[in-house]
Protein backbone atom coordinates (compact mmCIF):
# COMPACT_ATOMS: atom_id res chain seq x y z
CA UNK A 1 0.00 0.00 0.00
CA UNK A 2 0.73 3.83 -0.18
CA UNK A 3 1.04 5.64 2.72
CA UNK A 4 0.56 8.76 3.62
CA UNK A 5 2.57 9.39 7.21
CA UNK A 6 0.15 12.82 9.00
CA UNK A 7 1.87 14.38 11.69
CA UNK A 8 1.06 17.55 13.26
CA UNK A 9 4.56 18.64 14.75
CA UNK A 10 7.13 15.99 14.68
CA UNK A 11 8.31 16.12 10.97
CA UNK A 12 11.54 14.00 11.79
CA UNK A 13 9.85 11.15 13.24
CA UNK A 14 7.39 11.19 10.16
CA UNK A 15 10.45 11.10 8.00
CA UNK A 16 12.21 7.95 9.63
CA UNK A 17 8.56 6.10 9.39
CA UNK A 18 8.66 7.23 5.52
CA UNK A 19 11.99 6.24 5.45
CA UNK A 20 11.58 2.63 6.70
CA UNK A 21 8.52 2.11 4.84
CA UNK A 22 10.81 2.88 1.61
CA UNK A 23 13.50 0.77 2.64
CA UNK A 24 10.73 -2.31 2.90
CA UNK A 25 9.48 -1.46 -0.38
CA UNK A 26 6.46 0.88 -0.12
CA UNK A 27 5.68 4.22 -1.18
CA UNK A 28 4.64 6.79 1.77
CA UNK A 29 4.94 10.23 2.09
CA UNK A 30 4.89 12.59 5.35
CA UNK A 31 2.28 15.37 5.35
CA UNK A 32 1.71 17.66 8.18
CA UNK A 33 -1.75 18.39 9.13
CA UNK A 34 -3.28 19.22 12.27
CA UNK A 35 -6.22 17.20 12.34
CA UNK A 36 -8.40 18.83 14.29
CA UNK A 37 -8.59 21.47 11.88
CA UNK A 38 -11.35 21.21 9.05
CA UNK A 39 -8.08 23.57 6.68
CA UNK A 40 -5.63 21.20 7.77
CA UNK A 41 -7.82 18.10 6.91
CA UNK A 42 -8.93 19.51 3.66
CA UNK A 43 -4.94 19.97 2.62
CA UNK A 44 -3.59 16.65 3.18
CA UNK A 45 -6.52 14.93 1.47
CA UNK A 46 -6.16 17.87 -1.23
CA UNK A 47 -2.37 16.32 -1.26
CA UNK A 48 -2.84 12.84 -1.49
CA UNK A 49 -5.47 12.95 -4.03
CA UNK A 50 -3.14 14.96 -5.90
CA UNK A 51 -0.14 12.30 -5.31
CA UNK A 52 -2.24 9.01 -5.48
CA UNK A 53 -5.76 9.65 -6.21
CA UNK A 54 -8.34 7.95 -3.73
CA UNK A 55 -7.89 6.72 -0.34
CA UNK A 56 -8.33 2.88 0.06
CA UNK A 57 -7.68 2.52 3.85
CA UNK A 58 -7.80 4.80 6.45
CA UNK A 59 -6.60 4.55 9.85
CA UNK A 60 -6.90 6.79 12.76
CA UNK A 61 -4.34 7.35 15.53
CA UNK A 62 -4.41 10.64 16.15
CA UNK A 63 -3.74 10.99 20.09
CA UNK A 64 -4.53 13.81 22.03
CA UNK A 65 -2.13 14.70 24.21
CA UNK A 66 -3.24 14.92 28.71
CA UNK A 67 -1.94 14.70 31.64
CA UNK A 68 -1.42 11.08 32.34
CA UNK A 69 -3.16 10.35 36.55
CA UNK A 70 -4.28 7.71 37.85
CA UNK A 71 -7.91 7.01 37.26
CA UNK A 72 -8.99 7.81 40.51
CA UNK A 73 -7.19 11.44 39.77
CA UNK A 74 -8.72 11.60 36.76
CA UNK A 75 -11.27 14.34 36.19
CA UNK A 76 -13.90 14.06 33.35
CA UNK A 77 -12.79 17.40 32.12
CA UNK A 78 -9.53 16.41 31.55
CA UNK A 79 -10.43 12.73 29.59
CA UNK A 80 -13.60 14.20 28.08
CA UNK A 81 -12.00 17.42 25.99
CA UNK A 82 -9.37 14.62 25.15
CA UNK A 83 -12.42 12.04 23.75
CA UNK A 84 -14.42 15.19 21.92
CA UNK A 85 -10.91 16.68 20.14
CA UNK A 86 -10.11 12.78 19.05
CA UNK A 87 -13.24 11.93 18.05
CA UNK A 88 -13.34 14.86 16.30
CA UNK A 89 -10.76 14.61 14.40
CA UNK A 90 -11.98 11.30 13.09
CA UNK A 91 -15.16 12.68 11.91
CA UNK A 92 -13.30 15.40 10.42
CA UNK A 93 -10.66 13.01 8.75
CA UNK A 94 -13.26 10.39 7.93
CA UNK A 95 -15.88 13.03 6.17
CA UNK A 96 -12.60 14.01 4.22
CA UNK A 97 -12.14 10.44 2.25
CA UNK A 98 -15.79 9.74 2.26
CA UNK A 99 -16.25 12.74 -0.15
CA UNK A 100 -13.47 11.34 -2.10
């Protein structure tokens, strides 16, 4: 398969997976996108239909970043604004290659 490597911020870490992918005999590319934003969403699918056409496969890992407690620490606040960014960035992400 073809893969396209997001990453928001870390650029050299989205290099080395491009990299290795390479090296095993696939195609990928790294494209930064935040993906909680609709602009951001809209450019890297913008990208990869430009590079490959249609998405096949889509997988999400974005992870939102929170301060990591033990359960009994944990607030709702603090794991619910993490659940409502992630899940919507996979609504945003997964409205983006349903179009497609």
């Amino acid at each position: 398969m073809r893969v396209v490597v997001n990453y928001r911020a870390s650029a050299r870490q989205a290099e080395e997976v491009v990299s290795a992918i390479s090296a095993a005999g696939g195609e990928a590319v790294a494209i930064q996108a935040d993906v909680t934003e609709l602009g951001n969403v809209a450019a890297m699918f913008d990208k990869t239909q430009q590079q490959w056409g249609r998405v096949d496969v889509l997988v999400h890992n974005a992870l939102i970043p929170f301060d990591v407690t033990s359960f009994a620490d944990l607030s709702w606040e603090q794991l619910g604004g993490k659940l409502d960014r992630e899940l919507h960035a996979a609504f945003l992400i997964t409205k983006a290659v349903v179009r497609g």
